[in-house]
N, C-alpha and C. Protein backbone atom coordinates (compact mmCIF):
# COMPACT_ATOMS: atom_id res chain seq x y z
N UNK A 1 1.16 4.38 -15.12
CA UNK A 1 1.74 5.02 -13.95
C UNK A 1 3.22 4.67 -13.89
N UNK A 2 4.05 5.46 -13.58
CA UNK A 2 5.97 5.34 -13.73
C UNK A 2 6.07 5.32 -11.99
N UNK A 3 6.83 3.89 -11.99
CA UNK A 3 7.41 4.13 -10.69
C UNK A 3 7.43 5.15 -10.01
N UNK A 4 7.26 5.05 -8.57
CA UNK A 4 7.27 5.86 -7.98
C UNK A 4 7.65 5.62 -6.52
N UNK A 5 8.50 6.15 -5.58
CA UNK A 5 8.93 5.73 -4.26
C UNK A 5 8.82 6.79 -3.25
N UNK A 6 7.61 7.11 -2.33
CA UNK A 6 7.48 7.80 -1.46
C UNK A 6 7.51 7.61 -0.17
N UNK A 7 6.64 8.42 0.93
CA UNK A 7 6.96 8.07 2.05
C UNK A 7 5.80 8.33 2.85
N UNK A 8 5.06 7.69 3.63
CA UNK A 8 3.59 7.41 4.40
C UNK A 8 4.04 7.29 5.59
N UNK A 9 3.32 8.46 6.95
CA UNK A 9 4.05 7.46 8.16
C UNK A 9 2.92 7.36 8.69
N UNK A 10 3.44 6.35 9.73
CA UNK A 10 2.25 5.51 10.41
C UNK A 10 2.41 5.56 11.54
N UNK A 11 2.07 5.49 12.98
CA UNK A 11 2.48 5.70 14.55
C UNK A 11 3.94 6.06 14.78
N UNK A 12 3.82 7.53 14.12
CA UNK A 12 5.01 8.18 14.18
C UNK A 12 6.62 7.84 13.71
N UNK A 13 6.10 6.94 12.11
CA UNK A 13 7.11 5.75 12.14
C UNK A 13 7.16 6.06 10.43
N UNK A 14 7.96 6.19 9.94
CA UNK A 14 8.03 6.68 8.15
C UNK A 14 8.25 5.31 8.04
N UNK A 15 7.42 4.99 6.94
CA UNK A 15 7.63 3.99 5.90
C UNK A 15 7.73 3.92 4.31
N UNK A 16 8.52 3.78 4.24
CA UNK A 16 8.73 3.59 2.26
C UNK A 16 8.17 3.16 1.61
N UNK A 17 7.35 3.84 0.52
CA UNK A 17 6.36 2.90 -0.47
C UNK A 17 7.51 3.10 -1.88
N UNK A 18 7.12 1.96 -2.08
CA UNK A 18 7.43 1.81 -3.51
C UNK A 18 6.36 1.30 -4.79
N UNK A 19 5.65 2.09 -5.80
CA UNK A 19 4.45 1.21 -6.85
C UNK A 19 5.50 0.31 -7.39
N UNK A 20 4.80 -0.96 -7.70
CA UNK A 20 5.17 -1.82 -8.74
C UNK A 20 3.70 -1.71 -9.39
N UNK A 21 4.21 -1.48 -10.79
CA UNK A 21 2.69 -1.50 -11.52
C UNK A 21 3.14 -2.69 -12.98
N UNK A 22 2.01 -3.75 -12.80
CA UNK A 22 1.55 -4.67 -13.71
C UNK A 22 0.34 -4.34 -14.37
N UNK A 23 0.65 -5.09 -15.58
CA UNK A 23 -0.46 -4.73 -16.34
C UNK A 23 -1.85 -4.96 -15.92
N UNK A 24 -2.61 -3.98 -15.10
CA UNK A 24 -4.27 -3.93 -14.69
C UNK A 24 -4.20 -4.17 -13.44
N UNK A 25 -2.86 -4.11 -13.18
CA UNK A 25 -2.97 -3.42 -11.61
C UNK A 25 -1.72 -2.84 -11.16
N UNK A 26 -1.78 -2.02 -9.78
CA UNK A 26 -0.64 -1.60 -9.00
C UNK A 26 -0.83 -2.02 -8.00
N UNK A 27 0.61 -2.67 -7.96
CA UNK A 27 0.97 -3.11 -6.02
C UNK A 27 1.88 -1.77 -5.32
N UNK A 28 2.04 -2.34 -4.26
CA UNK A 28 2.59 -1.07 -3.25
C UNK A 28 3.92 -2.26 -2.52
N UNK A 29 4.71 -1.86 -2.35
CA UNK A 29 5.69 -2.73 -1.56
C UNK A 29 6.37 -1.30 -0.87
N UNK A 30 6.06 -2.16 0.69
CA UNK A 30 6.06 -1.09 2.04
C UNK A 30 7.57 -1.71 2.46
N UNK A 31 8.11 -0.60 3.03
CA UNK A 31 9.67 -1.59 3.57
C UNK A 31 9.62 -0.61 5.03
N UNK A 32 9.83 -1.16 5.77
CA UNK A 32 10.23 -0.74 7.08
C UNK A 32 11.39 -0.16 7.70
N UNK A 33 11.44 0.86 8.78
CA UNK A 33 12.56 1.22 8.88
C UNK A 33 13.49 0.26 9.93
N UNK A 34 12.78 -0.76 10.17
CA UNK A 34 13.49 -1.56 11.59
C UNK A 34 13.88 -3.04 10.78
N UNK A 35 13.38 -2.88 9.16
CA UNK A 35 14.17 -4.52 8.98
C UNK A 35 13.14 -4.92 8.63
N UNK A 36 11.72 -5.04 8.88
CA UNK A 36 10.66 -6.38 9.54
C UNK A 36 10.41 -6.65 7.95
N UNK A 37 10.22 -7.66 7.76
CA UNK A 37 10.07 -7.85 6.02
C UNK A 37 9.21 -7.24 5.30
N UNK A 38 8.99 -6.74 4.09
CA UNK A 38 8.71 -5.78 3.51
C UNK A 38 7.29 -6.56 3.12
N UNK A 39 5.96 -5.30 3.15
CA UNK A 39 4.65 -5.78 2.86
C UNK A 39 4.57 -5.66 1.16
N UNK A 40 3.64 -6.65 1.01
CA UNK A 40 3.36 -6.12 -0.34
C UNK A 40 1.74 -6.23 -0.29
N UNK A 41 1.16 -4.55 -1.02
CA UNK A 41 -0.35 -4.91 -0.92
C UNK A 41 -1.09 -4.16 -2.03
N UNK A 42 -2.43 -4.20 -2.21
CA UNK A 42 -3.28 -4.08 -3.56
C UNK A 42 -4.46 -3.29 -2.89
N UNK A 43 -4.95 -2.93 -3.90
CA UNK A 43 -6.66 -2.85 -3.66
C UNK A 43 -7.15 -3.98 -4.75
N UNK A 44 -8.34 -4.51 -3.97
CA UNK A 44 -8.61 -5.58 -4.53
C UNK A 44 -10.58 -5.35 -4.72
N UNK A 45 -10.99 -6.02 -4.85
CA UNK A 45 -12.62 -5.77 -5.23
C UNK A 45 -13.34 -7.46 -4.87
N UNK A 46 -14.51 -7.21 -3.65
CA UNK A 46 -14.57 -8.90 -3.24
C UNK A 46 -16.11 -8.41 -3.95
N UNK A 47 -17.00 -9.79 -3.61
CA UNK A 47 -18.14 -10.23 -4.78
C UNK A 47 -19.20 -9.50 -4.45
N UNK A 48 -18.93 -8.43 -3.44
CA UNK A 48 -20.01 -7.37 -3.30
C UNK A 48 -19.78 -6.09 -4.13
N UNK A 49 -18.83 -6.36 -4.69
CA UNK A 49 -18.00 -4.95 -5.94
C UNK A 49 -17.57 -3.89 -4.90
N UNK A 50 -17.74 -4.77 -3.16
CA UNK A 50 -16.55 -3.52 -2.29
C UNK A 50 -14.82 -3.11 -2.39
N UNK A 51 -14.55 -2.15 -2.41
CA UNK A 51 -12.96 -2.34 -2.37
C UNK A 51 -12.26 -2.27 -1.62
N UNK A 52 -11.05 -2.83 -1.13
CA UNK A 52 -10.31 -3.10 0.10
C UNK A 52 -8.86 -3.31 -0.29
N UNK A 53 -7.89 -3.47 0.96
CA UNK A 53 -6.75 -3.30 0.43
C UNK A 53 -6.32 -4.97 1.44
N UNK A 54 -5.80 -5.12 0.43
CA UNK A 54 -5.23 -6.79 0.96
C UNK A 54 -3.45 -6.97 1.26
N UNK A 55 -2.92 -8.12 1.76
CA UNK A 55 -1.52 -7.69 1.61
C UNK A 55 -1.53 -9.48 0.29
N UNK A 56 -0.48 -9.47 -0.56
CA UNK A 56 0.33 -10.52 -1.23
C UNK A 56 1.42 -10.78 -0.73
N UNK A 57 1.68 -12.07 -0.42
CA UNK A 57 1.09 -13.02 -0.30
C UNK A 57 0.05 -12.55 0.70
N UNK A 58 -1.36 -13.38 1.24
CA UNK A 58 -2.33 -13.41 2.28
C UNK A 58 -1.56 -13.40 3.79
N UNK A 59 -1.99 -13.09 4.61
CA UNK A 59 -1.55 -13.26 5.97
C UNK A 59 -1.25 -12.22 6.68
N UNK A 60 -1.08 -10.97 6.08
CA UNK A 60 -0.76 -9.58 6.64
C UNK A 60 -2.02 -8.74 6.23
N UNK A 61 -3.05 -9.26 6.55
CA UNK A 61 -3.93 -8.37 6.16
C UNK A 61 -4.23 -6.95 7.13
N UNK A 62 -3.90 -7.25 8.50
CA UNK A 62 -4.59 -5.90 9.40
C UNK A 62 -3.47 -5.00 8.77
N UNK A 63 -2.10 -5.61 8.58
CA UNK A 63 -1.38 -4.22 8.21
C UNK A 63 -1.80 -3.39 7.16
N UNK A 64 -2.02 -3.99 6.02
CA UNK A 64 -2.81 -3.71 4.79
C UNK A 64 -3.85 -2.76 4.93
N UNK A 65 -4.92 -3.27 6.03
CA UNK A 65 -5.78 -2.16 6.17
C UNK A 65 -5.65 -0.64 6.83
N UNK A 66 -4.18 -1.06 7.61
CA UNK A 66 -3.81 0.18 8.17
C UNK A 66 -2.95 1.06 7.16
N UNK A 67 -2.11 0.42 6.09
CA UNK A 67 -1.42 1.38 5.51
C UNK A 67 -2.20 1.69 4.13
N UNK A 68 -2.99 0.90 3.53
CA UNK A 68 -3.25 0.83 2.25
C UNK A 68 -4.51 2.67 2.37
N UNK A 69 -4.80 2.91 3.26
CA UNK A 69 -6.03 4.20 3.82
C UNK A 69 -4.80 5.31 3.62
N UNK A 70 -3.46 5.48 3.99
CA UNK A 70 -2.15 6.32 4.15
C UNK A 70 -1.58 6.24 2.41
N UNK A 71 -1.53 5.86 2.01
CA UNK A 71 -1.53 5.45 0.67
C UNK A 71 -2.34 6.06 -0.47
N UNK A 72 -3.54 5.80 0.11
CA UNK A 72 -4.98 6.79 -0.46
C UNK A 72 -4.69 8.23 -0.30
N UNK A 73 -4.44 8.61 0.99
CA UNK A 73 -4.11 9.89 1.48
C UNK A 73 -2.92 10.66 0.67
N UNK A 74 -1.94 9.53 0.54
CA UNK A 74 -0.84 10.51 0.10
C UNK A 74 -1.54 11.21 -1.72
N UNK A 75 -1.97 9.83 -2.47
CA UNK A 75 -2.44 9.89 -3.33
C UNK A 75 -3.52 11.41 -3.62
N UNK A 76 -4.67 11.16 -2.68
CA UNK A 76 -5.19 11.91 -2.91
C UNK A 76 -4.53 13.72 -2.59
N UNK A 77 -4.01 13.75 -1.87
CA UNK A 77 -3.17 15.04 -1.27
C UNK A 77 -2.15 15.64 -2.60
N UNK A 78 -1.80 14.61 -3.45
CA UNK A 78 -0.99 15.09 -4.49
C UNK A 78 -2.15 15.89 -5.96
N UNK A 79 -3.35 15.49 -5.59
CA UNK A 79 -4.35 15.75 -6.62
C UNK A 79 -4.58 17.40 -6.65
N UNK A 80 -4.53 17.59 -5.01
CA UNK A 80 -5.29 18.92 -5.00
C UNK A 80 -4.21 20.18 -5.53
């Protein structure tokens, strides 16, 4: 996957994605339009083989679950 920098909004609020992709995985690094420090997050797989979206470092996880679903969306919307 080649870089890529789009745009997801969230409570009426655009936010910037940017992929960073490593080898056997892609991260997402979210930047805000007000400053607030920039998320970085994954889909990850816990020991039930469910998948979820986490933030890196740990500690921002509710945001994660709110943007990493907007993310999916944009993704999937580019398929059809």
């Amino acid at each position: 996957m080649e870089k890529e920098i789009f745009e997801v909004e969230n409570n009426q609020e655009k936010l910037t994605v940017e992929t960073i992709n490593l080898p056997g995985q892609v991260l997402f690094k979210i930047l805000f339009p007000d400053n607030t420090r920039p998320l970085v997050i994954c889909r990850a797989t816990n020991s039930n083989q469910a998948r979820f979206w986490t933030s890196i470092p740990e500690g921002r996880q509710r945001e994660a679950e709110v943007i990493g679903p907007l993310i999916e969306k944009y993704f999937r919307s580019k398929m059809k």
